[in-house]
N, C-alpha and C. Protein backbone atom coordinates (compact mmCIF):
# COMPACT_ATOMS: atom_id res chain seq x y z
N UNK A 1 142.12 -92.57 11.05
CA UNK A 1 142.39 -91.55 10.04
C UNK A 1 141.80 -91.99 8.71
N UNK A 2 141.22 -91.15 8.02
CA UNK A 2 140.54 -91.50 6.78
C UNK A 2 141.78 -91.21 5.34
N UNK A 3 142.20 -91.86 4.93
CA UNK A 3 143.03 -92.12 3.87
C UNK A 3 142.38 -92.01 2.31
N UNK A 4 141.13 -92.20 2.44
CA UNK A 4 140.12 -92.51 1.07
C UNK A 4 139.95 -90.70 0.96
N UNK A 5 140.42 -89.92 0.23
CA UNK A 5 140.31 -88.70 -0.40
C UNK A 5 138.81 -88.15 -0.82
N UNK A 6 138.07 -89.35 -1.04
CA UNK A 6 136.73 -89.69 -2.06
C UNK A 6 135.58 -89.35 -0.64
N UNK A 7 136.17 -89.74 0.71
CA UNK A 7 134.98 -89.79 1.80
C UNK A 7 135.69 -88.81 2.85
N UNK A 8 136.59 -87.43 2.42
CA UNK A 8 137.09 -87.03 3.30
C UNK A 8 136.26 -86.41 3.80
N UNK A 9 136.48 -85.58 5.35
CA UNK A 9 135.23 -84.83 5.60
C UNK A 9 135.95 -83.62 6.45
N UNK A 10 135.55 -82.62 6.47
CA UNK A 10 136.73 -81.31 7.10
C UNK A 10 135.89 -81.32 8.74
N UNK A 11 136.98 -81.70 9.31
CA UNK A 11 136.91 -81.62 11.14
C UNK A 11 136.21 -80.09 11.65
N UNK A 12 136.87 -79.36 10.76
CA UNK A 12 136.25 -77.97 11.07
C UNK A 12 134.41 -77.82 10.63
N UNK A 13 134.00 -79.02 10.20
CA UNK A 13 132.24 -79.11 10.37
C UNK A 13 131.71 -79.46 11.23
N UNK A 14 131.14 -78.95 11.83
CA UNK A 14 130.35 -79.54 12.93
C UNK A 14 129.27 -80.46 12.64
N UNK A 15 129.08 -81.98 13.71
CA UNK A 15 127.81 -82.81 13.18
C UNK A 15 127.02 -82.07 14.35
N UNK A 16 125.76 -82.06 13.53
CA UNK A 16 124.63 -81.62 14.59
C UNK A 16 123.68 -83.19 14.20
N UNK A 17 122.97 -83.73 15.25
CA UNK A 17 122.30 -84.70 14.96
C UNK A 17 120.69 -84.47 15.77
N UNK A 18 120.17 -84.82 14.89
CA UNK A 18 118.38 -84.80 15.23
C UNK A 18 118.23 -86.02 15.69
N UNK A 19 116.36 -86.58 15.83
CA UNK A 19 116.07 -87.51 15.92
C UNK A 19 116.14 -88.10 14.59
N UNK A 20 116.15 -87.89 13.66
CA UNK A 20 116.08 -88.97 12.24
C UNK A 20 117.16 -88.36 11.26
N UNK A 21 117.84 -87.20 11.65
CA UNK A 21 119.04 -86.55 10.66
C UNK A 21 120.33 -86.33 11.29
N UNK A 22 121.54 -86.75 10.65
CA UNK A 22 122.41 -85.96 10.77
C UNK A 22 123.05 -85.38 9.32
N UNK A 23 123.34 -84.24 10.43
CA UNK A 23 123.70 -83.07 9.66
C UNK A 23 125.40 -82.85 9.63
N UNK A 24 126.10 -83.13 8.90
CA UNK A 24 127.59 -83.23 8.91
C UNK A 24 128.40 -82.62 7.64
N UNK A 25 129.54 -82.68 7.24
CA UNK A 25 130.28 -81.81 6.19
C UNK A 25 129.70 -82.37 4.86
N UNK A 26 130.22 -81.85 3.97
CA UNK A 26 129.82 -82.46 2.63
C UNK A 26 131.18 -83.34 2.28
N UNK A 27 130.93 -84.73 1.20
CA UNK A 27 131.66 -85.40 1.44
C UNK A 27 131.77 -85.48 -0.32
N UNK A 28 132.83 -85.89 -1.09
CA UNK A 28 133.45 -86.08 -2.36
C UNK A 28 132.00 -87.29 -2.98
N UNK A 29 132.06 -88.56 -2.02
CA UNK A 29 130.75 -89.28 -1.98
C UNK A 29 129.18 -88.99 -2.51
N UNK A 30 129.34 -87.78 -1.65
CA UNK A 30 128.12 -87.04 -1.88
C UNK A 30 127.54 -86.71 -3.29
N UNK A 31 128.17 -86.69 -4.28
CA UNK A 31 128.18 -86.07 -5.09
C UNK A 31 127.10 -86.62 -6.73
N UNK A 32 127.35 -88.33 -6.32
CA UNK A 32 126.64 -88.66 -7.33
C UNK A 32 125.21 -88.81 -6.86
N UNK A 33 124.86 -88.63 -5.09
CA UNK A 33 123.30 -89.02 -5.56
C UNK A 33 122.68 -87.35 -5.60
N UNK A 34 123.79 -86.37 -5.06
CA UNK A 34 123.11 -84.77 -5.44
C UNK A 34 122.53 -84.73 -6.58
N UNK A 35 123.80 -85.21 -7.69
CA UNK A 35 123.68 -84.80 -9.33
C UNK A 35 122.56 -85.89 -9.47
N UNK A 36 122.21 -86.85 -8.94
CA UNK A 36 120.71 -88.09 -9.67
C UNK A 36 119.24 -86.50 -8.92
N UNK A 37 119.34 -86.58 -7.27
CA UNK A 37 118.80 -85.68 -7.00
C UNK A 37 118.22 -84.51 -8.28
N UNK A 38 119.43 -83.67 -8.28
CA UNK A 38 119.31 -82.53 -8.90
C UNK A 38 118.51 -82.52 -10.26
N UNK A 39 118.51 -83.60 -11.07
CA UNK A 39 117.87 -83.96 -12.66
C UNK A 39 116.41 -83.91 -11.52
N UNK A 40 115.35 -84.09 -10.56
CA UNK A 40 114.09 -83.82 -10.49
C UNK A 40 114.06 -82.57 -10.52
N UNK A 41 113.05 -82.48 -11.64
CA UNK A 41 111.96 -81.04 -11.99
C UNK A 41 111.34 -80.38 -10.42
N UNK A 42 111.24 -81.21 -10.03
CA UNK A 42 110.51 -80.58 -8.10
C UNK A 42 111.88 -80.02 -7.47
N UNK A 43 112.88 -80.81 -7.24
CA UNK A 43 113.99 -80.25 -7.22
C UNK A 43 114.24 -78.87 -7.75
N UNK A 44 115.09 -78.83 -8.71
CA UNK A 44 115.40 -77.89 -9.61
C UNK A 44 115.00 -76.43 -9.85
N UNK A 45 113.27 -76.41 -9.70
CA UNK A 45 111.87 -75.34 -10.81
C UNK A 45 112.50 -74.73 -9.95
N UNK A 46 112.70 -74.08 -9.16
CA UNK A 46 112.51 -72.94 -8.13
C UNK A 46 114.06 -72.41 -8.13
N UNK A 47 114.98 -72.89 -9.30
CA UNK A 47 116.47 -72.43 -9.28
C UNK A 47 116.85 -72.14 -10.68
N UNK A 48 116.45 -73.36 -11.54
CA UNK A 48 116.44 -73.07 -12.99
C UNK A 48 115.93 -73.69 -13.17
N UNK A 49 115.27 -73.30 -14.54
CA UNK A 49 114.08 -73.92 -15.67
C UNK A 49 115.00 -75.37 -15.89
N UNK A 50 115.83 -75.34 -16.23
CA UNK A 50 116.52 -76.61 -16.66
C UNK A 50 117.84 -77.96 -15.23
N UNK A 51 117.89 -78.80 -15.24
CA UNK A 51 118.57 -79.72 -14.34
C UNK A 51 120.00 -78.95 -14.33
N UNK A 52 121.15 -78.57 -13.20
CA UNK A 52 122.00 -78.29 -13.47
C UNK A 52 123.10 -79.03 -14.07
N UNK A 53 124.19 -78.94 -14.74
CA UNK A 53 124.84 -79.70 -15.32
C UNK A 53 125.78 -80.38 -14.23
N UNK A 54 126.57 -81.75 -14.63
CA UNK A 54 127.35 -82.48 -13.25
C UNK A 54 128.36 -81.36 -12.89
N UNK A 55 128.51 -80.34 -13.80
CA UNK A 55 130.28 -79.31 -13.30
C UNK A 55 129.61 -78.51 -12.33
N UNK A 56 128.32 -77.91 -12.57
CA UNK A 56 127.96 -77.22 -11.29
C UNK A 56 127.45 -77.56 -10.17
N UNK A 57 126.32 -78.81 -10.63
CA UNK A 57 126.69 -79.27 -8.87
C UNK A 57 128.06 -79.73 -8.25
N UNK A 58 128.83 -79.98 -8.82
CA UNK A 58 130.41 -80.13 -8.43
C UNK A 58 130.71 -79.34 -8.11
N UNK A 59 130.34 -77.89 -8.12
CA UNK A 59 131.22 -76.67 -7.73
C UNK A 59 130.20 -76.65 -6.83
N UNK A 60 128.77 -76.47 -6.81
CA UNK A 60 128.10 -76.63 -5.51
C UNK A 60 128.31 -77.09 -4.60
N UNK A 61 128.62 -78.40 -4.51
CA UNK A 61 129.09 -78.89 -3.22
C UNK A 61 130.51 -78.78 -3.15
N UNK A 62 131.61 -78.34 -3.87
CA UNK A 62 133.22 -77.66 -3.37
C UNK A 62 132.76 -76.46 -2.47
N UNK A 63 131.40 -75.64 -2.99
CA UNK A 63 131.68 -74.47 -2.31
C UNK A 63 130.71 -74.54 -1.23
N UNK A 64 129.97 -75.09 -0.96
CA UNK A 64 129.25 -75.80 0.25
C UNK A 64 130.67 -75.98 1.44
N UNK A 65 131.17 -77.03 1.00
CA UNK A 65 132.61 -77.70 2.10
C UNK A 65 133.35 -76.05 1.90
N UNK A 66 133.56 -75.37 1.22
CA UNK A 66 134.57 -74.45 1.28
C UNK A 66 134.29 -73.24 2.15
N UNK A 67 132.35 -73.11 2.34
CA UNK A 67 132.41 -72.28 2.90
C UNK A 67 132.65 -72.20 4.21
N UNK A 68 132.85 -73.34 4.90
CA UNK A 68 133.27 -73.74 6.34
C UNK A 68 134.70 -72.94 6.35
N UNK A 69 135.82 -73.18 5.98
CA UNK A 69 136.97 -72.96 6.09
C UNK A 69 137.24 -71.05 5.40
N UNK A 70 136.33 -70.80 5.03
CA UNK A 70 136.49 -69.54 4.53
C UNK A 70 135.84 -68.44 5.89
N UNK A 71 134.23 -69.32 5.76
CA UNK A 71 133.08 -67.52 6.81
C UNK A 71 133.47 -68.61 8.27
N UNK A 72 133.52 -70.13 8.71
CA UNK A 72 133.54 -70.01 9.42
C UNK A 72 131.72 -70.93 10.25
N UNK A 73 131.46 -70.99 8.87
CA UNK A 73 130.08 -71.68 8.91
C UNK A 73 129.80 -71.72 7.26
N UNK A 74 128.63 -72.48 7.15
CA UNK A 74 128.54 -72.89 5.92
C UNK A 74 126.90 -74.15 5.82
N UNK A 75 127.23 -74.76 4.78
CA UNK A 75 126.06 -75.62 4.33
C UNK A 75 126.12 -76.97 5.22
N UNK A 76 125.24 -77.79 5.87
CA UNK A 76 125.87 -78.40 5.82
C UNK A 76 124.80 -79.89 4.90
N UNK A 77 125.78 -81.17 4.56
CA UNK A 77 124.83 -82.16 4.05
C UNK A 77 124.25 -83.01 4.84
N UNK A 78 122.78 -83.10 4.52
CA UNK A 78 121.96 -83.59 5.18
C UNK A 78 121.50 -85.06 4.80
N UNK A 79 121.98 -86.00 6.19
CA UNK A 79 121.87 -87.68 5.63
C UNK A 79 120.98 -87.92 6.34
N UNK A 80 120.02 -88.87 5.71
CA UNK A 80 118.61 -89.74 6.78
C UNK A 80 119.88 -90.47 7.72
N UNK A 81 119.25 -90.49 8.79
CA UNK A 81 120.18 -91.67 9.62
C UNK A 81 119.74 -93.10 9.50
N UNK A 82 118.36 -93.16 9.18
CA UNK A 82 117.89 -94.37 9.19
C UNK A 82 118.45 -95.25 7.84
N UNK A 83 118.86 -94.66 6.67
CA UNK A 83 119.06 -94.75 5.46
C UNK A 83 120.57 -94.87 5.24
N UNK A 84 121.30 -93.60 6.02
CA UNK A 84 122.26 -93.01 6.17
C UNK A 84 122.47 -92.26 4.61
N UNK A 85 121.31 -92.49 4.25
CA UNK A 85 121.51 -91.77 2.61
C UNK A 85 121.45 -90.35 2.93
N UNK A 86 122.17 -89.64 1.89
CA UNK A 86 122.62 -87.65 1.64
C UNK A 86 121.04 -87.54 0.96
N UNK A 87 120.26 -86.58 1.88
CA UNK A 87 119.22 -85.73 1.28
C UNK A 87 118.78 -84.67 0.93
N UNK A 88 120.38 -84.08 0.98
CA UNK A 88 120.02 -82.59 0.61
C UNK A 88 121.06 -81.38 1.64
N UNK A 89 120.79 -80.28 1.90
CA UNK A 89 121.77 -79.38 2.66
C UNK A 89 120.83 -78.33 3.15
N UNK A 90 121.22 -77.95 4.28
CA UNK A 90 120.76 -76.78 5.11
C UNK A 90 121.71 -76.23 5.57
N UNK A 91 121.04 -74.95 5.61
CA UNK A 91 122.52 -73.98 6.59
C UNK A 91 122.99 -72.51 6.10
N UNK A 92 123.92 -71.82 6.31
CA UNK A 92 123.79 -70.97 5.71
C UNK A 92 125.33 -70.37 5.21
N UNK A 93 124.98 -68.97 4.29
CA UNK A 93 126.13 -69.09 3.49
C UNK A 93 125.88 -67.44 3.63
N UNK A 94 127.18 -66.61 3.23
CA UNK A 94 127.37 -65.32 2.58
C UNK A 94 128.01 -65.29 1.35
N UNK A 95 127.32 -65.27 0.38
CA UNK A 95 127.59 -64.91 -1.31
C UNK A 95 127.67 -64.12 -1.95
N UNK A 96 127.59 -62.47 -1.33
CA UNK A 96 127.74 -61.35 -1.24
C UNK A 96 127.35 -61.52 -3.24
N UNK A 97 125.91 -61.35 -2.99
CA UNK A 97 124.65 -61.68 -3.83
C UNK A 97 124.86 -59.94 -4.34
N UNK A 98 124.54 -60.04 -5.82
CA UNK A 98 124.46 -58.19 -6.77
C UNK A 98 123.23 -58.52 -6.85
N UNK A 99 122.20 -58.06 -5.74
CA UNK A 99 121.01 -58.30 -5.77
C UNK A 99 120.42 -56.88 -5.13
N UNK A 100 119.28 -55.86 -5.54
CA UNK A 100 118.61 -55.16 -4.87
C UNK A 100 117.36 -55.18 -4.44
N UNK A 101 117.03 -55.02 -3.10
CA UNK A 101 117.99 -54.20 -2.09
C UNK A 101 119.29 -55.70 -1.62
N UNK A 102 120.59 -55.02 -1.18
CA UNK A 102 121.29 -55.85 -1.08
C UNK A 102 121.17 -56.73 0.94
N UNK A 103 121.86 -57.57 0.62
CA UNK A 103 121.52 -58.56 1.66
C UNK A 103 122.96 -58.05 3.06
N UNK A 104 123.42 -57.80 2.69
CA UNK A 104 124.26 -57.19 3.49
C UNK A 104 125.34 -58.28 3.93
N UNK A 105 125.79 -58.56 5.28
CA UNK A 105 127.01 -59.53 6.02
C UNK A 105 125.67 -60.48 6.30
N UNK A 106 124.20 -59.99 6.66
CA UNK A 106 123.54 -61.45 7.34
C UNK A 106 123.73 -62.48 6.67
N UNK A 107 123.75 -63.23 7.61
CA UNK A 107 124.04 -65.19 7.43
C UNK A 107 122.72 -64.97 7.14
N UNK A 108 122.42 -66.01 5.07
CA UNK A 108 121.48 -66.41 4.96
C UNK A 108 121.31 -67.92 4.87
N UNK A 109 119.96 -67.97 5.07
CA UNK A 109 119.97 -69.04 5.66
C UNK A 109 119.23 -70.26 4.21
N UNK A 110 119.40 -71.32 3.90
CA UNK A 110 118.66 -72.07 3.47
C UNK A 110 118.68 -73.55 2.90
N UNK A 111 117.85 -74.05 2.61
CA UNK A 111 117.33 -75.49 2.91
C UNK A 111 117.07 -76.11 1.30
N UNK A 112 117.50 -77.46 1.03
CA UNK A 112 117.19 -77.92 -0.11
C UNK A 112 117.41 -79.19 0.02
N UNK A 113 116.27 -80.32 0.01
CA UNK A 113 115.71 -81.50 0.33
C UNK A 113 115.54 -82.34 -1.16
N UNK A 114 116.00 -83.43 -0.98
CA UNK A 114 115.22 -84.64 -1.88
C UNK A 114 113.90 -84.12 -1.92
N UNK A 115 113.14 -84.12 -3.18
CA UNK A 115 111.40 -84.28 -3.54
C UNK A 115 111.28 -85.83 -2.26
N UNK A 116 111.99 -86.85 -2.94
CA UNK A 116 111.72 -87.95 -2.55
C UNK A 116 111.05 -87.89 -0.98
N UNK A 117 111.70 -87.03 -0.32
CA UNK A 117 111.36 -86.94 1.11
C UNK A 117 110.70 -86.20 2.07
N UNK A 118 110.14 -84.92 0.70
CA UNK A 118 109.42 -83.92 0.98
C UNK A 118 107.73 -84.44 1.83
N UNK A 119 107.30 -83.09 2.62
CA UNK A 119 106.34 -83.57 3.88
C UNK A 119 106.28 -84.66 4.41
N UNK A 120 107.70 -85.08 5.00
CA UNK A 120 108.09 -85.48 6.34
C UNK A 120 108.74 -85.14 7.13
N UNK A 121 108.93 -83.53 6.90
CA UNK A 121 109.24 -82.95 8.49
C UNK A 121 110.48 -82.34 8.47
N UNK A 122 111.37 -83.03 7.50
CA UNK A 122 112.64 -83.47 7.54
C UNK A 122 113.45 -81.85 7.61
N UNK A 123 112.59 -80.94 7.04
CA UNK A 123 113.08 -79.76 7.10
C UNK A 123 113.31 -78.60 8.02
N UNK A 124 111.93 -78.79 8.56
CA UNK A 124 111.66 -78.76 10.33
C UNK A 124 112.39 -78.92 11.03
N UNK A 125 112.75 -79.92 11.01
CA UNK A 125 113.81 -80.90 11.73
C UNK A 125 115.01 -80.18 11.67
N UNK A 126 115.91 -80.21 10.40
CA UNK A 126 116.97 -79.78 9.87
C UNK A 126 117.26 -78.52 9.97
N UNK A 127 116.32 -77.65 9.83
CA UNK A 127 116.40 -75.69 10.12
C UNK A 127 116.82 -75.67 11.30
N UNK A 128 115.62 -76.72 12.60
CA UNK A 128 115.67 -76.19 14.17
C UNK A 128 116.89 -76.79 14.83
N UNK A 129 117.14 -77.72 14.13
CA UNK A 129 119.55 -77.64 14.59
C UNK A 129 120.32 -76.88 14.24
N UNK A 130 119.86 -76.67 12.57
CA UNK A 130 120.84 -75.04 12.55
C UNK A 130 120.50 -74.16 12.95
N UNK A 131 119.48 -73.66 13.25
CA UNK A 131 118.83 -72.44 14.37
C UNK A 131 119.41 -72.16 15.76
N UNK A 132 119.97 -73.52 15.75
CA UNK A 132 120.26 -74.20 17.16
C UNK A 132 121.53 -73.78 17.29
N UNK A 133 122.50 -74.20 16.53
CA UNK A 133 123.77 -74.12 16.04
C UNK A 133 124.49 -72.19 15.94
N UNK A 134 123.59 -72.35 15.36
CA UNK A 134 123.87 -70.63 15.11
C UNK A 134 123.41 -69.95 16.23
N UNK A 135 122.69 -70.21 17.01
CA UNK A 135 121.87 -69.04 18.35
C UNK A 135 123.30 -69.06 18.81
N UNK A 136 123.90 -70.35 19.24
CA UNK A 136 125.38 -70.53 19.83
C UNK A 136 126.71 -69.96 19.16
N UNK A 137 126.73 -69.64 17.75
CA UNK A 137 127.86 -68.91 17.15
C UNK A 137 127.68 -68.22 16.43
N UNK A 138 126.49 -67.28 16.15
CA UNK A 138 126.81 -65.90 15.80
C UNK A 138 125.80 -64.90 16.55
N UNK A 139 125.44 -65.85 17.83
CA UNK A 139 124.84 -64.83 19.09
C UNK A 139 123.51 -64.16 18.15
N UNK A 140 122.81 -62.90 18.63
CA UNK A 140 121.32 -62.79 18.09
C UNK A 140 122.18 -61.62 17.01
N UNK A 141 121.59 -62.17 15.96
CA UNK A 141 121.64 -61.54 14.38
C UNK A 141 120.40 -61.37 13.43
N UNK A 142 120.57 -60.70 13.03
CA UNK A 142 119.38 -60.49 11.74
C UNK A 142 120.05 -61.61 10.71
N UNK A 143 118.77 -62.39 10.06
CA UNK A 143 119.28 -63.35 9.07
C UNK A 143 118.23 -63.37 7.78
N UNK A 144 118.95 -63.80 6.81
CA UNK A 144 118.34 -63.46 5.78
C UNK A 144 118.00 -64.92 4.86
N UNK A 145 116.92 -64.98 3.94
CA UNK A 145 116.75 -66.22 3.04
C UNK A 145 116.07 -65.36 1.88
N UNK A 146 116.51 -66.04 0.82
CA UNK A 146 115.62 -65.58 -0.40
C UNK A 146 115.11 -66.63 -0.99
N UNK A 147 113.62 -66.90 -1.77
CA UNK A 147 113.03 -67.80 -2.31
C UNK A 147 112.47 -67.57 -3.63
N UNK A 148 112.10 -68.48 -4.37
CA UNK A 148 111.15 -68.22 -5.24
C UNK A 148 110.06 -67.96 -4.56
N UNK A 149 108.86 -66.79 -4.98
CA UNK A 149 107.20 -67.03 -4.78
C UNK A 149 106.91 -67.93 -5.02
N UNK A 150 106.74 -68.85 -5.26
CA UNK A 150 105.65 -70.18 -5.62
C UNK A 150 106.11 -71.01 -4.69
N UNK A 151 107.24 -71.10 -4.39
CA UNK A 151 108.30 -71.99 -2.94
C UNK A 151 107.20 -72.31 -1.90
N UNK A 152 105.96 -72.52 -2.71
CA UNK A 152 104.71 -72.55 -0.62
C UNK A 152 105.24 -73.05 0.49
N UNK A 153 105.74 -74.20 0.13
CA UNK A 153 106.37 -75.24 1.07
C UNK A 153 107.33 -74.65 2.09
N UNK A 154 108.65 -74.39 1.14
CA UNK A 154 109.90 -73.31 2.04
C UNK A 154 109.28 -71.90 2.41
N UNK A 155 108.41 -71.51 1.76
CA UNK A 155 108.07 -70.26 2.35
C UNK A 155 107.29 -70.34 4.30
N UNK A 156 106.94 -71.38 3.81
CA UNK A 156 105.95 -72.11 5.10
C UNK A 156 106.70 -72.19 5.95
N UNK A 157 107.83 -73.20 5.83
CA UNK A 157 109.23 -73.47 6.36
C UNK A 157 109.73 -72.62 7.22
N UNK A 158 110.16 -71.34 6.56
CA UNK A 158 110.59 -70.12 6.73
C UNK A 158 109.63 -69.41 7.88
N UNK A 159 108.02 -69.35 7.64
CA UNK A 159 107.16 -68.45 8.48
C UNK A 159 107.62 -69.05 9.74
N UNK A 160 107.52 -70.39 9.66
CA UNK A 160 107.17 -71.20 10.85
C UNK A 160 108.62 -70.75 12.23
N UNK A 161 109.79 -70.01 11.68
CA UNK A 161 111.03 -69.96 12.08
C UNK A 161 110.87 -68.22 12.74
N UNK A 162 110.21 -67.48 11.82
CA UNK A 162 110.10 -66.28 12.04
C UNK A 162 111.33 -65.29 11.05
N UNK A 163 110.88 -65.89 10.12
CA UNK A 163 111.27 -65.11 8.75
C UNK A 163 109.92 -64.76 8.40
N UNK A 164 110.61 -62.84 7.66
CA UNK A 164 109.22 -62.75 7.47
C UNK A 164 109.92 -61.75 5.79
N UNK A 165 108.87 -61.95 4.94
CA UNK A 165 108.95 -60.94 3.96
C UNK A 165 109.28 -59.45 3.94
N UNK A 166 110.33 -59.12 3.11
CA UNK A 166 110.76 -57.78 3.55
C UNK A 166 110.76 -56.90 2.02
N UNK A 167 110.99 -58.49 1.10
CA UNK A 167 111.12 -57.31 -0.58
C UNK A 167 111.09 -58.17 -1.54
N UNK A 168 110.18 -57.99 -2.34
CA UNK A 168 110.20 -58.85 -4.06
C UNK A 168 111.30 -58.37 -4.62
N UNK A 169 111.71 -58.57 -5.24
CA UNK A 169 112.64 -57.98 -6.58
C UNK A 169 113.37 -59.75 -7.86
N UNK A 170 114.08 -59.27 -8.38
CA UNK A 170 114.62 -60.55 -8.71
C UNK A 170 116.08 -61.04 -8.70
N UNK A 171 116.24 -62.17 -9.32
CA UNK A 171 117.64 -62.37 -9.09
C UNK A 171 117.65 -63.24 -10.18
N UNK A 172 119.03 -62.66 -11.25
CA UNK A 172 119.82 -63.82 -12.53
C UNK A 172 117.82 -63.74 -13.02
N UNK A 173 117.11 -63.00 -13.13
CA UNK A 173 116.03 -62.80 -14.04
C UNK A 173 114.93 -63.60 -13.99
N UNK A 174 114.96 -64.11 -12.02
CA UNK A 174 114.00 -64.98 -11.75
C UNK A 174 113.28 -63.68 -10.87
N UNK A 175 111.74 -64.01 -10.19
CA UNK A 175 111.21 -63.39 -9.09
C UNK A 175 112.05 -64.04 -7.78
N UNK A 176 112.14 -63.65 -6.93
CA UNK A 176 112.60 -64.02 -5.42
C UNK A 176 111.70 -62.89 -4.85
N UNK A 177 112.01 -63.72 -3.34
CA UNK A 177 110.95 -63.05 -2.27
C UNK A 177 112.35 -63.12 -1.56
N UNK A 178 112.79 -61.56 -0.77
CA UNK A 178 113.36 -61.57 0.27
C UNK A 178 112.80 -61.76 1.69
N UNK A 179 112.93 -62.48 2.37
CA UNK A 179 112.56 -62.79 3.82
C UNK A 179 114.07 -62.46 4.95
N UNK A 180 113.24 -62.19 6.09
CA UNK A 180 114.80 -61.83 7.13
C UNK A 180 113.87 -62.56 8.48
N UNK A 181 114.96 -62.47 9.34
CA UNK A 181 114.59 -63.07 10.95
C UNK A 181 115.48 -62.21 11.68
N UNK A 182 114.20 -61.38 12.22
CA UNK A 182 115.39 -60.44 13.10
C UNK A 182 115.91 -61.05 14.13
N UNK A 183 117.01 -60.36 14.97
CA UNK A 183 117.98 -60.60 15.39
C UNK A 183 117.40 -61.33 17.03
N UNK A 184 117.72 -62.77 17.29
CA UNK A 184 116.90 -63.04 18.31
C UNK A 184 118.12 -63.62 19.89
């Protein structure tokens, strides 16, 4: 039984494990190398112009772990195994987004990596367990991701899965690209 409050982890997450990742709950732990993470500009550009402050990635990752116990699925954090270091989160969420056109109930889906570790795969990797994960619990669905345009990388990410572009518009006064994956 884990007693340390600081490394708890909610049973109701599922670990999915790759060859070089596992993918498991978000942990209290987690938190200071997100917020070192989060201060890179490569990080960050594609969410806000500026590093988020430590209160919101704090609420980021509460509502990461929270969304498990709420939809039932959720984010999950992503550790090198080789490292066992936290690199980031994949997975997906409903945020019932004031965005047009609106996104509807689809589980959207998405991915956010250390720079540090960027083109090695790691994302690849990390999508095709939750792809995996989800074929098994929410059966064939339409799914949704939104990005920045300039995102080449995640947009790439995304093609490679069979998300495909469906609508520009913006969001909080950025451009986004809506992408979906129909229902498979």
């Amino acid at each position: 039984m884990n007693t340390n409050p600081n490394n708890a982890v909610s049973s109701a997450v599922p670990v999915l494990e790759t060859e070089r990742l596992r993918l498991r709950g978000f942990r209290a732990d987690d938190f200071d190398t997100w917020f070192a993470i989060s201060r890179n500009i490569d990080y960050h550009r594609y969410f806000t112009p500026e590093p988020m402050p430590a209160e919101e990635v704090w609420k980021l990752l509460l509502r990461s772990a929270g969304h498990w116990a709420v939809m039932g699925y959720g984010f999950w954090a992503v550790e090198e195994k080789a490292s066992g270091r936290f690199v980031g989160g994949i997975g997906f969420l409903n945020l019932k987004r004031d965005i047009d056109p609106p996104l509807g109930d689809a589980p959207e889906m998405g991915w956010v990596l250390d720079p540090g570790i960027h083109g090695r795969g790691y994302a690849t990797e990390g999508v095709t367990a939750a792809l995996e994960w989800a074929a098994s619990h929410f059966g064939p669905v339409r799914m949704v991701c939104i990005m920045h345009p300039e995102n080449v990388p995640s947009l790439r990410v995304a093609a490679r899965f069979g998300f495909q572009e469906y609508a520009q518009t913006t969001y909080h006064g950025a451009p986004i690209v809506l992408l979906e994956r129909p229902a498979q």
